[in-house]
C-alpha atoms as a PDB file:
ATOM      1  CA  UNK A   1      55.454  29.774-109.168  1.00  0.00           C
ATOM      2  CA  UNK A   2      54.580  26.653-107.026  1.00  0.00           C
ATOM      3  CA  UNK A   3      51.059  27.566-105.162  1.00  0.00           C
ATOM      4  CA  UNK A   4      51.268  25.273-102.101  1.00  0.00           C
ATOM      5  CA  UNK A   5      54.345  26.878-100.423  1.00  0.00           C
ATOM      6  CA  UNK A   6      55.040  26.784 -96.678  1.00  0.00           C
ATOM      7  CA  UNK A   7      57.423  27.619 -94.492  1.00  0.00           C
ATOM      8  CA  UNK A   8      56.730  26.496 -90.883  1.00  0.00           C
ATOM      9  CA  UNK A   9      59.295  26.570 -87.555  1.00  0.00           C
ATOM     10  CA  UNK A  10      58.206  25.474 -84.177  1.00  0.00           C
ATOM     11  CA  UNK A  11      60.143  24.384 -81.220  1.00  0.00           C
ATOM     12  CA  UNK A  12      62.745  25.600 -78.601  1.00  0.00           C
ATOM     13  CA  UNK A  13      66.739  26.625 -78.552  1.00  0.00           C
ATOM     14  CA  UNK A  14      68.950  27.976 -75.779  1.00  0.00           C
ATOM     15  CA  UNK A  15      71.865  30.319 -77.256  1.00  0.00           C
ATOM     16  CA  UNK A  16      73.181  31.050 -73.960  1.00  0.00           C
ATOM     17  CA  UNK A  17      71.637  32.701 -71.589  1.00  0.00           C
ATOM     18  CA  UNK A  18      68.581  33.277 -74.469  1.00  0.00           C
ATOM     19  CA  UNK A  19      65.889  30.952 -74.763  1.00  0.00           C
ATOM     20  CA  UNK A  20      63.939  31.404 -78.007  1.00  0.00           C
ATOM     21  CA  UNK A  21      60.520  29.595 -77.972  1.00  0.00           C
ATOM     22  CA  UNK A  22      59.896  29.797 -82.019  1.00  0.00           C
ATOM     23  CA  UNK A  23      56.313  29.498 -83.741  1.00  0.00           C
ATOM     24  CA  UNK A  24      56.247  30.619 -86.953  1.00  0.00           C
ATOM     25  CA  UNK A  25      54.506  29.639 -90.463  1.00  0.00           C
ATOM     26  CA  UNK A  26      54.527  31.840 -93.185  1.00  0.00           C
ATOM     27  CA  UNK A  27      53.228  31.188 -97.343  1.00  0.00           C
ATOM     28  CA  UNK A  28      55.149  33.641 -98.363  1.00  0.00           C
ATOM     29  CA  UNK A  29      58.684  32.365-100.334  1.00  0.00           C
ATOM     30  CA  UNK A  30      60.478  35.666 -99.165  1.00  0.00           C
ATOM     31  CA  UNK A  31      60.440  36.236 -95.681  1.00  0.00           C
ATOM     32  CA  UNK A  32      62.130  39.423 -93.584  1.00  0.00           C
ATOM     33  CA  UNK A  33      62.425  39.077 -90.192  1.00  0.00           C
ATOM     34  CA  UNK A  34      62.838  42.452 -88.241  1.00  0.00           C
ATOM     35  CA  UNK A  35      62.965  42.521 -84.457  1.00  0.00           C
ATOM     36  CA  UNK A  36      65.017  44.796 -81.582  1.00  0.00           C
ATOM     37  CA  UNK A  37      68.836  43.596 -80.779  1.00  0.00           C
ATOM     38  CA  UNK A  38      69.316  40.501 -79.332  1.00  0.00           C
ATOM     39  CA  UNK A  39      65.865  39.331 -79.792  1.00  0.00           C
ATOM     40  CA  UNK A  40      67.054  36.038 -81.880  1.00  0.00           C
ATOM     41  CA  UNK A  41      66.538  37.382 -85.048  1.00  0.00           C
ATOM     42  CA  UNK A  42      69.793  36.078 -86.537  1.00  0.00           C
ATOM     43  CA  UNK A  43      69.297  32.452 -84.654  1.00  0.00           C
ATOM     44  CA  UNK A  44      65.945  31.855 -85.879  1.00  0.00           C
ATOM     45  CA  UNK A  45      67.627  32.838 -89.721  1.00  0.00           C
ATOM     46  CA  UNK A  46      70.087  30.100 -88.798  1.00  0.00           C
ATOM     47  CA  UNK A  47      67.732  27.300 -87.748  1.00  0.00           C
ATOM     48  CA  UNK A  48      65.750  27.880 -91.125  1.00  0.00           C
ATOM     49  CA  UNK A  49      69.203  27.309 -93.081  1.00  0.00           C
ATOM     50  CA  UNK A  50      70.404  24.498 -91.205  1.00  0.00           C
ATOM     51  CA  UNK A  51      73.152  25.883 -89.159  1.00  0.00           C
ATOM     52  CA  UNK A  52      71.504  25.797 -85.698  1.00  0.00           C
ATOM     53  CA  UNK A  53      69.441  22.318 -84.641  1.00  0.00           C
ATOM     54  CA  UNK A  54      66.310  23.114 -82.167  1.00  0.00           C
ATOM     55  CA  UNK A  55      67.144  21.179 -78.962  1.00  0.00           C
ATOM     56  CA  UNK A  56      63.196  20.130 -79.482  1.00  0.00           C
ATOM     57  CA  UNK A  57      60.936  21.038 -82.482  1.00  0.00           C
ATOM     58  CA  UNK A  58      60.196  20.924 -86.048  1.00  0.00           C
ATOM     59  CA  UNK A  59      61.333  22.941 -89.439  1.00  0.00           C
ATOM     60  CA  UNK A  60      59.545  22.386 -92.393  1.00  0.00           C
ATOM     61  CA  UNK A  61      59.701  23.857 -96.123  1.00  0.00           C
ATOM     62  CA  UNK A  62      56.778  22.703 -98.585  1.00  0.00           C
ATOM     63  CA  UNK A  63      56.459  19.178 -98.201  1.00  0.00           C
ATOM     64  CA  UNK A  64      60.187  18.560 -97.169  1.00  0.00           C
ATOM     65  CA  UNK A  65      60.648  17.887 -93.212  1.00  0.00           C
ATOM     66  CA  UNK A  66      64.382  19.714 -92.563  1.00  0.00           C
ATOM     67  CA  UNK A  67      64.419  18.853 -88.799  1.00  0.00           C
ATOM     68  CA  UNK A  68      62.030  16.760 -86.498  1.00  0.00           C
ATOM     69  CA  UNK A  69      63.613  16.291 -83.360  1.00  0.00           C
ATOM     70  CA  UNK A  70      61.317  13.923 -82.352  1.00  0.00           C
ATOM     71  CA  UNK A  71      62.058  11.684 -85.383  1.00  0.00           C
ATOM     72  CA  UNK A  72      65.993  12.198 -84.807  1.00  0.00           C
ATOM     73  CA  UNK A  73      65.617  13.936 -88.351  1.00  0.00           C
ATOM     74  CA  UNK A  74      68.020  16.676 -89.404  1.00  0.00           C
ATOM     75  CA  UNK A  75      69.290  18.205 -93.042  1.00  0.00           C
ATOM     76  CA  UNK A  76      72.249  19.851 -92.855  1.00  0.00           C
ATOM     77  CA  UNK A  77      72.549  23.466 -94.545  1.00  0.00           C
ATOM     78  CA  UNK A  78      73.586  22.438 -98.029  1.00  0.00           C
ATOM     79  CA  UNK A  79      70.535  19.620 -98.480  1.00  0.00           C
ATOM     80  CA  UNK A  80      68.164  22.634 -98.115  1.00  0.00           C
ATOM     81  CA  UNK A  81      67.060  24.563-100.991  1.00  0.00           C
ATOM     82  CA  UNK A  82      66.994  28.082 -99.069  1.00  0.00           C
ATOM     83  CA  UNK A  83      68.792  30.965 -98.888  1.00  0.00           C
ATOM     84  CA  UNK A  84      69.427  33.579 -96.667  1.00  0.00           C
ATOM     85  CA  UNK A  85      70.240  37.265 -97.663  1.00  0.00           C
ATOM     86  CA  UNK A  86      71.610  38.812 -94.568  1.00  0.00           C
ATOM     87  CA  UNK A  87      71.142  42.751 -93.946  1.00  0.00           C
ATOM     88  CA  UNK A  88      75.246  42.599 -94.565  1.00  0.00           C
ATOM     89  CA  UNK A  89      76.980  43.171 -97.350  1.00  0.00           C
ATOM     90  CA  UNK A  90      77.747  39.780 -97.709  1.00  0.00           C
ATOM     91  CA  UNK A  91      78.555  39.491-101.717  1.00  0.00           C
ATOM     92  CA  UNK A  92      81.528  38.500-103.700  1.00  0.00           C
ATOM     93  CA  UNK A  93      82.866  41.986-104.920  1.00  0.00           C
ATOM     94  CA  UNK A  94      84.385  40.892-107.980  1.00  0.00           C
ATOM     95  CA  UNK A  95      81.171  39.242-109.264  1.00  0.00           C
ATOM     96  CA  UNK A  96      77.702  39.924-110.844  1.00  0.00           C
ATOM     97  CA  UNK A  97      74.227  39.787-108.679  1.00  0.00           C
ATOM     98  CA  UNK A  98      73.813  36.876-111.148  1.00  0.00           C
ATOM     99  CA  UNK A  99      76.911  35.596-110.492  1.00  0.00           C
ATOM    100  CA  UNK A 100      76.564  35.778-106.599  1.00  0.00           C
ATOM    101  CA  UNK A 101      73.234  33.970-107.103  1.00  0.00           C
ATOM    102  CA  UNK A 102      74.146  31.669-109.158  1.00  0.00           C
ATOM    103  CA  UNK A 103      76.938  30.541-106.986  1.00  0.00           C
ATOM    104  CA  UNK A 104      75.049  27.791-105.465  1.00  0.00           C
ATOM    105  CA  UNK A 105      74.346  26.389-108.473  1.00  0.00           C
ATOM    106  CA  UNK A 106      70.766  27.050-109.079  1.00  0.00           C
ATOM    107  CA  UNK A 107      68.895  26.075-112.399  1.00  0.00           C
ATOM    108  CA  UNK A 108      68.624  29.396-114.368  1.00  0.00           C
ATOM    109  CA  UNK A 109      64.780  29.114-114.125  1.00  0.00           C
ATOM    110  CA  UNK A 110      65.126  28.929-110.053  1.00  0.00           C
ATOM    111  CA  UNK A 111      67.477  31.711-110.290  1.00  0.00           C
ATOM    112  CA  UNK A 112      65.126  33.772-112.357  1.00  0.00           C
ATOM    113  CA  UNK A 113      62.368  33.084-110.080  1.00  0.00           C
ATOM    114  CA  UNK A 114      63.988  33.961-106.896  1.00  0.00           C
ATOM    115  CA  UNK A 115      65.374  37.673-108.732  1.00  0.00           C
ATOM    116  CA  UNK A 116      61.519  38.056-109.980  1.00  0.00           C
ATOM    117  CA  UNK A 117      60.465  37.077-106.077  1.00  0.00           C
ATOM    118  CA  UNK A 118      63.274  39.172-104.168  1.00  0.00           C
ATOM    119  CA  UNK A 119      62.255  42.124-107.018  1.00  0.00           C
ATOM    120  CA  UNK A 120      66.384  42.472-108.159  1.00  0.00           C
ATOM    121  CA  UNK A 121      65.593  41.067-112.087  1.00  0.00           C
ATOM    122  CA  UNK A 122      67.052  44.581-113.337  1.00  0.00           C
ATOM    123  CA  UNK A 123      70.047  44.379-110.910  1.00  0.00           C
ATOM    124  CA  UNK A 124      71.760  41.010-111.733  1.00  0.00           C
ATOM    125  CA  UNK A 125      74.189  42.530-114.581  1.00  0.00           C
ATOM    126  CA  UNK A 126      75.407  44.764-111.588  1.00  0.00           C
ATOM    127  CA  UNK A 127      78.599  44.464-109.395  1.00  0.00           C
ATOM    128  CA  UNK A 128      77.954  44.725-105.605  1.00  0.00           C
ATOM    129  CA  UNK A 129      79.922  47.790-105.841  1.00  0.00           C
ATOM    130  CA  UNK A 130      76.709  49.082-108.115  1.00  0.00           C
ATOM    131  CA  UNK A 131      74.024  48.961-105.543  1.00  0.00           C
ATOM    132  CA  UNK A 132      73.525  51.739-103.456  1.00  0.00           C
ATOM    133  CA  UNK A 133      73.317  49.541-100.559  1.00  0.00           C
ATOM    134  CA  UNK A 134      76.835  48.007-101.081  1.00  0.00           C
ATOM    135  CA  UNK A 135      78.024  51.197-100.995  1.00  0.00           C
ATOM    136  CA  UNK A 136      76.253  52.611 -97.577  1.00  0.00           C
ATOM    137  CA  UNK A 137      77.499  49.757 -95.502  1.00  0.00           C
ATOM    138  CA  UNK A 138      80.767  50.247 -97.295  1.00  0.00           C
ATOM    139  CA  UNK A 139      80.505  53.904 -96.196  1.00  0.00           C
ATOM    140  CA  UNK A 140      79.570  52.736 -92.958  1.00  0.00           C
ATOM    141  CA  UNK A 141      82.054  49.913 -92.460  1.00  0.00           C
ATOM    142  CA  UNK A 142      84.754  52.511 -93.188  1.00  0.00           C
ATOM    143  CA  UNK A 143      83.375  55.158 -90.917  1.00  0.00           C
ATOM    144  CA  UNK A 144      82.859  52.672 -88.268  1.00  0.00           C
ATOM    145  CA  UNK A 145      86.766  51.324 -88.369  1.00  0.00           C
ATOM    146  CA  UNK A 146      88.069  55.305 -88.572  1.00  0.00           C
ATOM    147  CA  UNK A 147      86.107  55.771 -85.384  1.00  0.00           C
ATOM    148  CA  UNK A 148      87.273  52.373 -83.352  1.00  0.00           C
ATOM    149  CA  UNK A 149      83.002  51.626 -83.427  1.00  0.00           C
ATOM    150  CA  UNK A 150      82.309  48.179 -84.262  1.00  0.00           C
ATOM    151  CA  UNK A 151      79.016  46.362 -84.381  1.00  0.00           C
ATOM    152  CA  UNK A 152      78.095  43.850 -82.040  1.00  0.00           C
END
């Protein structure tokens, strides 16, 4: 593991009607973010990956600069070396843990290191359909479309 690791976000974005003023640094390589509905949880995941710019701020991972507003400075999504596991059950059905890890094209150390980090090392020979959280939003997902309730 790398000891100098940081993770920093600071600057503004209007979604809308929401304005989200973010400050945030963490040294921690796995971060959760928890927060009520419609706090910004989900836009604050996408400026980290690269799919939202801050209208004025900075993102930083380590010693790589991913946006500086200031500097006109952006990386786009697939520059950054980050991922983002979403609370959805997001996988590719017919593949592995592994094999949904590894499908953006890690080095087998990296993806080693990230399973060790996210604690999943004894779950990548499993299918999505294996984990007993696939299987409660699956439960869910079908119990929501018999009822006509859908997430917002």
């Amino acid at each position: 593991m790398r000891s100098s690791w940081n993770l920093e976000c600071a600057g503004r974005l209007r979604v809308g009607a929401l304005v989200l003023d973010l400050a945030f640094k963490s040294a921690s390589r796995a971060v959760a973010v928890s927060g009520p509905s419609g706090a910004g949880k989900t836009t604050f995941l996408r400026v980290l990956a690269g799919l939202e710019r801050l209208a004025d701020g900075q993102v930083s991972a380590g010693t790589a600069a991913w946006q500086d507003s200031a500097r006109g400075l952006f990386v786009p999504a697939h520059l950054r070396r980050a991922a983002w596991v979403a609370q959805d059950s997001l996988l590719f059905p017919h593949m592995t843990v592994e094999e949904n890890l590894g499908y953006a094209q890690p080095g087998q150390a990296e993806l080693e290191e990230v399973a060790a980090l996210l604690e999943i090392s004894g779950l990548l020979r499993r299918r999505p359909a294996h984990l007993c959280c696939f299987r409660h939003f699956e439960r869910a997902e079908r119990s929501a479309s018999l009822s006509g309730v859908h997430e917002a």
